[in-house]
C-alpha atoms as a PDB file:
ATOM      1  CA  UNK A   1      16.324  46.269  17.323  1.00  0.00           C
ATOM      2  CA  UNK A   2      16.021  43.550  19.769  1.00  0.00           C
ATOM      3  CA  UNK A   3      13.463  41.167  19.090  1.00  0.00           C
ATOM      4  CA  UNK A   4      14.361  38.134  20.967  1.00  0.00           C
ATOM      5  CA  UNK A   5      12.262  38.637  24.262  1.00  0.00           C
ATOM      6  CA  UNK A   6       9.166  38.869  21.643  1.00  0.00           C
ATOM      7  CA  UNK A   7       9.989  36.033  19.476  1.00  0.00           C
ATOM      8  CA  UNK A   8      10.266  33.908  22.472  1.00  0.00           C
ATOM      9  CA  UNK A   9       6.755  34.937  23.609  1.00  0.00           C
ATOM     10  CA  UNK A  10       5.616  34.373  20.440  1.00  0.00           C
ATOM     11  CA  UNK A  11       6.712  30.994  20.115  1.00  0.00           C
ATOM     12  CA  UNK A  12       5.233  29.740  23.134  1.00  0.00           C
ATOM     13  CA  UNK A  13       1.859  31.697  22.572  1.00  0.00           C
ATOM     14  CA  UNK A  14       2.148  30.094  19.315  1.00  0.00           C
ATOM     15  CA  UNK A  15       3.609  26.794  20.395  1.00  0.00           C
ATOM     16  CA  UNK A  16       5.883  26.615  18.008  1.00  0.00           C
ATOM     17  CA  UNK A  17      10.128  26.937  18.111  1.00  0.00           C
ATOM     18  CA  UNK A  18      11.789  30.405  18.133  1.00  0.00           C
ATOM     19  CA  UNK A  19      12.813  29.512  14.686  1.00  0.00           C
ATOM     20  CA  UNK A  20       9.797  29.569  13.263  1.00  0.00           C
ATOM     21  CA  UNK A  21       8.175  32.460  14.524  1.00  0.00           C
ATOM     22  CA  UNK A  22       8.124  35.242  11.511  1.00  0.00           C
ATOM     23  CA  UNK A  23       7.761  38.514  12.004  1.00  0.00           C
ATOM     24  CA  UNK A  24       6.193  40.947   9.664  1.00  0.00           C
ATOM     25  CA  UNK A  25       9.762  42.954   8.770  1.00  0.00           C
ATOM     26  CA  UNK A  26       7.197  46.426   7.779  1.00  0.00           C
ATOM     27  CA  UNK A  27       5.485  46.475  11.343  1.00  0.00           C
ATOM     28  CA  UNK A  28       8.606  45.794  13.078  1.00  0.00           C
ATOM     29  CA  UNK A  29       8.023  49.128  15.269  1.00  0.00           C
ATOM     30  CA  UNK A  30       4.486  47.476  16.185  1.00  0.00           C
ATOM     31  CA  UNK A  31       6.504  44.392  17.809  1.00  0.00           C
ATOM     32  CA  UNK A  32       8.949  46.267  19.756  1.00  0.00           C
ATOM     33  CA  UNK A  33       6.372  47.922  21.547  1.00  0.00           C
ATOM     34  CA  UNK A  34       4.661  44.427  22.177  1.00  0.00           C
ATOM     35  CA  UNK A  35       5.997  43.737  25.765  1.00  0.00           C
ATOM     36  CA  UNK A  36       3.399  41.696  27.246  1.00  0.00           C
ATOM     37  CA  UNK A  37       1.667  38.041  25.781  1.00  0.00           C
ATOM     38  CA  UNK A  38      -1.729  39.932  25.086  1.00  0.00           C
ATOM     39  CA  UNK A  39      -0.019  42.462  22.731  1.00  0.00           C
ATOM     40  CA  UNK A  40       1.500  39.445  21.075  1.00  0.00           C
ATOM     41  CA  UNK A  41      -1.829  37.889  20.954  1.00  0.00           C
ATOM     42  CA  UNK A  42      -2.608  40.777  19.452  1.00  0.00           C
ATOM     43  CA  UNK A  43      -0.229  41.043  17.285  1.00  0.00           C
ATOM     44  CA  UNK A  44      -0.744  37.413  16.047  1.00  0.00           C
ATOM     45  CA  UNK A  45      -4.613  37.811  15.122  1.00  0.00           C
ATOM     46  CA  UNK A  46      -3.333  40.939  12.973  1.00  0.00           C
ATOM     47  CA  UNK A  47      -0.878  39.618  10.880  1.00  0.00           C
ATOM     48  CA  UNK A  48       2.297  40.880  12.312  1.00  0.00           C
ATOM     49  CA  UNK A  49       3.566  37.395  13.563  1.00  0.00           C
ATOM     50  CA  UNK A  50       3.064  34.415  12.568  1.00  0.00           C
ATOM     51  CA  UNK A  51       4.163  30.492  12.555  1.00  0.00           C
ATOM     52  CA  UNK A  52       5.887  29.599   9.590  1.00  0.00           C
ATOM     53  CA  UNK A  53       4.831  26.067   8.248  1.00  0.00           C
ATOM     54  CA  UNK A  54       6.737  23.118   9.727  1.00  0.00           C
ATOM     55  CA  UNK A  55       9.266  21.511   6.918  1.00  0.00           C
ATOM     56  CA  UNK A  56       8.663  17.940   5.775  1.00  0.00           C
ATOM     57  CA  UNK A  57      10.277  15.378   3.209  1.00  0.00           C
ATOM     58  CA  UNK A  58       9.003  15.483   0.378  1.00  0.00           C
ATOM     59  CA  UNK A  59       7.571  12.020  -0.313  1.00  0.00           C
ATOM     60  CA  UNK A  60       7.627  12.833  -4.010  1.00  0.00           C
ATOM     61  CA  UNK A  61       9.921  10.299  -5.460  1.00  0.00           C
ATOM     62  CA  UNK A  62       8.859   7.695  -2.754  1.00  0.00           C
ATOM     63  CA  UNK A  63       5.279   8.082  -4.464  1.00  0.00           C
ATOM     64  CA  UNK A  64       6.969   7.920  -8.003  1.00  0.00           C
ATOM     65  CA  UNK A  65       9.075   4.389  -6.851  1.00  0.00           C
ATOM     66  CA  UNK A  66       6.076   2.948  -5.512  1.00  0.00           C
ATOM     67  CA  UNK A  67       3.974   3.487  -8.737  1.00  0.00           C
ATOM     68  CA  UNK A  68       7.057   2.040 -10.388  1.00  0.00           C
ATOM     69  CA  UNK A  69       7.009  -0.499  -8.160  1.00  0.00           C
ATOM     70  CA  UNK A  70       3.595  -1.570  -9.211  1.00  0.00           C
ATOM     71  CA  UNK A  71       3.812  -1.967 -12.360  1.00  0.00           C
ATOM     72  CA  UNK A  72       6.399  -4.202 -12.016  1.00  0.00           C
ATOM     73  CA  UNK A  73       9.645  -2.259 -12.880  1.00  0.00           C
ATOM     74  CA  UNK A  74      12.363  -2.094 -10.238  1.00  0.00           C
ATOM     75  CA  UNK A  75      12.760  -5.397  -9.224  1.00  0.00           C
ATOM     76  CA  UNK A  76      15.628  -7.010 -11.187  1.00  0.00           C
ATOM     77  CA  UNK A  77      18.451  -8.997 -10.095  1.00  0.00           C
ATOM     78  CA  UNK A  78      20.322  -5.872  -8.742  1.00  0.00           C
ATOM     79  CA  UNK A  79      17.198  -5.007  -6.466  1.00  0.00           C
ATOM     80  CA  UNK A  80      16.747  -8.909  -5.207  1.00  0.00           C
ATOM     81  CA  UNK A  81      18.107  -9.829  -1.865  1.00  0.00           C
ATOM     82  CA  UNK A  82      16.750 -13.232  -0.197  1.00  0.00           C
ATOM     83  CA  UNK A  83      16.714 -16.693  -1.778  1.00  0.00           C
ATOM     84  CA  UNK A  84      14.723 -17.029  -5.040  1.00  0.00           C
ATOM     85  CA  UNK A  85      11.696 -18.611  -2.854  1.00  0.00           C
ATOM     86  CA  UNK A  86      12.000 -16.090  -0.536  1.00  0.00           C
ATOM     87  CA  UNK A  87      10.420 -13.375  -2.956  1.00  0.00           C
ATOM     88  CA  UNK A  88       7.737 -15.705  -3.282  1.00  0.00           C
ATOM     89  CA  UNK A  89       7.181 -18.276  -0.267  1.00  0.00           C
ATOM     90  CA  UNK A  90       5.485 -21.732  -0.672  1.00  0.00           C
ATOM     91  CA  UNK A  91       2.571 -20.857   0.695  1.00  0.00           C
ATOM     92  CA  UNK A  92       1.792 -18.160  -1.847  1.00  0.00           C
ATOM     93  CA  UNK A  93       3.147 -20.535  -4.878  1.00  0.00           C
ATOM     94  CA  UNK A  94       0.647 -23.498  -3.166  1.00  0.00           C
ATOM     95  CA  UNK A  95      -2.285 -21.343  -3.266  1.00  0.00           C
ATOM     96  CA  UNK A  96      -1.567 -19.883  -7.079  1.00  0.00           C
ATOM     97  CA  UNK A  97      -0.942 -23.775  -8.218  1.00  0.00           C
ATOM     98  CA  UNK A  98      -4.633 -24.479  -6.129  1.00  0.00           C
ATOM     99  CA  UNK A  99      -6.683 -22.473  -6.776  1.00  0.00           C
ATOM    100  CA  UNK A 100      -7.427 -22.605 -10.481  1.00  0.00           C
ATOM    101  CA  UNK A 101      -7.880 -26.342  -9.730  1.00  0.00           C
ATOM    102  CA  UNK A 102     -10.718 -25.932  -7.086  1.00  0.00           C
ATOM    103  CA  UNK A 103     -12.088 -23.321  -9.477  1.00  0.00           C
ATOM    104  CA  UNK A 104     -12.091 -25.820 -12.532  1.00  0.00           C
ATOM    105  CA  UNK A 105     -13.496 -28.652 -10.371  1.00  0.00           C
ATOM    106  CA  UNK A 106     -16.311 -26.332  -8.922  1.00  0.00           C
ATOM    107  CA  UNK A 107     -17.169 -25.638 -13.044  1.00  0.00           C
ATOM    108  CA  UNK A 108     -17.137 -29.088 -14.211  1.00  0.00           C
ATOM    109  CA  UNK A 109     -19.216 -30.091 -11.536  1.00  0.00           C
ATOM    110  CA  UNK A 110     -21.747 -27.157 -12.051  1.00  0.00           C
ATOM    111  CA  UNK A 111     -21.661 -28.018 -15.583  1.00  0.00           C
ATOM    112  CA  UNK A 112     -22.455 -31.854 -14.854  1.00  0.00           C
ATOM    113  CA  UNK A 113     -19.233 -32.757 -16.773  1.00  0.00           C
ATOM    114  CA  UNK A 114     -17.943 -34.908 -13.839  1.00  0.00           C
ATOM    115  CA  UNK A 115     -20.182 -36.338 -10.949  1.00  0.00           C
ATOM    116  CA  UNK A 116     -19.776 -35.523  -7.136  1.00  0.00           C
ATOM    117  CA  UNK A 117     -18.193 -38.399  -6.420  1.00  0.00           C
ATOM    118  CA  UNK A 118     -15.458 -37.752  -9.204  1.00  0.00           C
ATOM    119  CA  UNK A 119     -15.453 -33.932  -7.633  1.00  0.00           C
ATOM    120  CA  UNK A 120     -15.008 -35.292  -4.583  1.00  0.00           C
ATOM    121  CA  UNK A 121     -11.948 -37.750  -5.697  1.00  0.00           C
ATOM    122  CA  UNK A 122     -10.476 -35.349  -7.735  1.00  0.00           C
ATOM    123  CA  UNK A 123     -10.881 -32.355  -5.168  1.00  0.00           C
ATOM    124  CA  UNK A 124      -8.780 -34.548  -1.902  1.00  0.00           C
ATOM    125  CA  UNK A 125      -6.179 -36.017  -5.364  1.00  0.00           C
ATOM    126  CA  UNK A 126      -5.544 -31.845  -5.814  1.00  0.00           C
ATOM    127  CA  UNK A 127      -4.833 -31.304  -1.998  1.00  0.00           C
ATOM    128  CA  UNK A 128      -2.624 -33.821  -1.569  1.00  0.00           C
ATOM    129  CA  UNK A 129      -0.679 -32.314  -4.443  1.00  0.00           C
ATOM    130  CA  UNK A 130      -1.289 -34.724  -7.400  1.00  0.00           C
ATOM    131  CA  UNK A 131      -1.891 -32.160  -9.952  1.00  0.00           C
ATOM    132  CA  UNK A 132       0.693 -29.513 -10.988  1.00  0.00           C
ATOM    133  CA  UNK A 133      -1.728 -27.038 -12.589  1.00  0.00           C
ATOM    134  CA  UNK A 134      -5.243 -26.789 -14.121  1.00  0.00           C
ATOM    135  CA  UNK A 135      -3.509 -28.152 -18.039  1.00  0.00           C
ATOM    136  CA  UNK A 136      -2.412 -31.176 -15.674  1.00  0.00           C
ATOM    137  CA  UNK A 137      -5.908 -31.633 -14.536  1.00  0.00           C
ATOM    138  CA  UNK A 138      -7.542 -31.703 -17.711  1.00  0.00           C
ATOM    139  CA  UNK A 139      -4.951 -34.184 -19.149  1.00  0.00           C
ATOM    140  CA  UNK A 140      -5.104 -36.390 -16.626  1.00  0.00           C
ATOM    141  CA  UNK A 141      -9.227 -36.248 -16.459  1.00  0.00           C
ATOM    142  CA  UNK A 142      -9.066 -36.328 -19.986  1.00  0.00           C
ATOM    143  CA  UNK A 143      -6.928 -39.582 -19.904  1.00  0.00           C
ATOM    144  CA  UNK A 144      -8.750 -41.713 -17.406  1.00  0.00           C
ATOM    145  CA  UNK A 145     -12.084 -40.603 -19.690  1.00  0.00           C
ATOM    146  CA  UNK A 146     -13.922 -39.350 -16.906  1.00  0.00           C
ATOM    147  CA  UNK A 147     -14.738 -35.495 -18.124  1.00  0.00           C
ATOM    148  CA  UNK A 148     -18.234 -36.101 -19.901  1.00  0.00           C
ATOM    149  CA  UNK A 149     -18.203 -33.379 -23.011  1.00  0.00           C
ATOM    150  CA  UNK A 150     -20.375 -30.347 -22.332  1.00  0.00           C
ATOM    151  CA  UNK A 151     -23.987 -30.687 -23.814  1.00  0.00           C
ATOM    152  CA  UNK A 152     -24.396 -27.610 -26.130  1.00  0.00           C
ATOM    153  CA  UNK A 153     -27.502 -26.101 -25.794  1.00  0.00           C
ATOM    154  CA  UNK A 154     -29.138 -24.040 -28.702  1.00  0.00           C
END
């Protein structure tokens, strides 16, 4: 049995490759008779052909290395490739270092541990890269004896 001339119709009625038209192999006399595109039509609302699904990759263990990934795993000296800054530019260290600064400025000043004007000081002395981290800050606050202590209120 021939069934070329109707796979080929199939395919294009179902506009899909000739490879992945199926054909039901117990209503195989049903298809030979099919000669024209409405008996394949036909033919295709009852069941007898159909598309089979397209094949993908599996994105399985991608998933799985990416949730790895996350948590931190994967990435030792085997995985690295770039200079040890370029893993972590100086942008992104300058704005980790910065932040917790500005953030422990904005609280002291809330608080009324340190005036504006000593915000203000401190704030431009943190941009221009004076202080190395927050535990810098305090020290060197600490030090000059500007940081008033908190008044505890009971």
């Amino acid at each position: 049995m021939n069934l070329a001339n109707q796979k080929r119709i199939a395919a294009e009625v179902l506009k899909c490759g000739v490879n992945r038209v199926w054909i039901d192999p117990n209503r195989m006399d049903e298809v030979v008779d099919a000669i024209t595109r409405n008996d394949i039509r036909v033919l295709i609302t009852l069941g007898a052909i159909k598309a089979k699904q397209k094949k993908g990759i599996s994105r399985g263990r991608i998933n799985y290395k990416y949730m790895q990934k996350k948590k931190g795993k994967r990435k030792g000296h085997g995985s690295r490739k770039g200079a040890k800054y370029a893993r972590n530019p100086r942008k992104e260290r300058w704005i980790s270092t910065i932040r917790p600064i500005r953030q422990q400025l904005r609280v002291w000043r809330d608080e009324g541990r340190i005036d504006r004007r000593t915000y203000r000081r401190l704030y431009l002395q943190a941009k221009g890269g004076v202080f190395r981290s927050k535990a810098h800050l305090e020290a060197h606050v600490r030090a000059t004896g500007e940081l008033k202590e908190a008044e505890e209120n009971v």
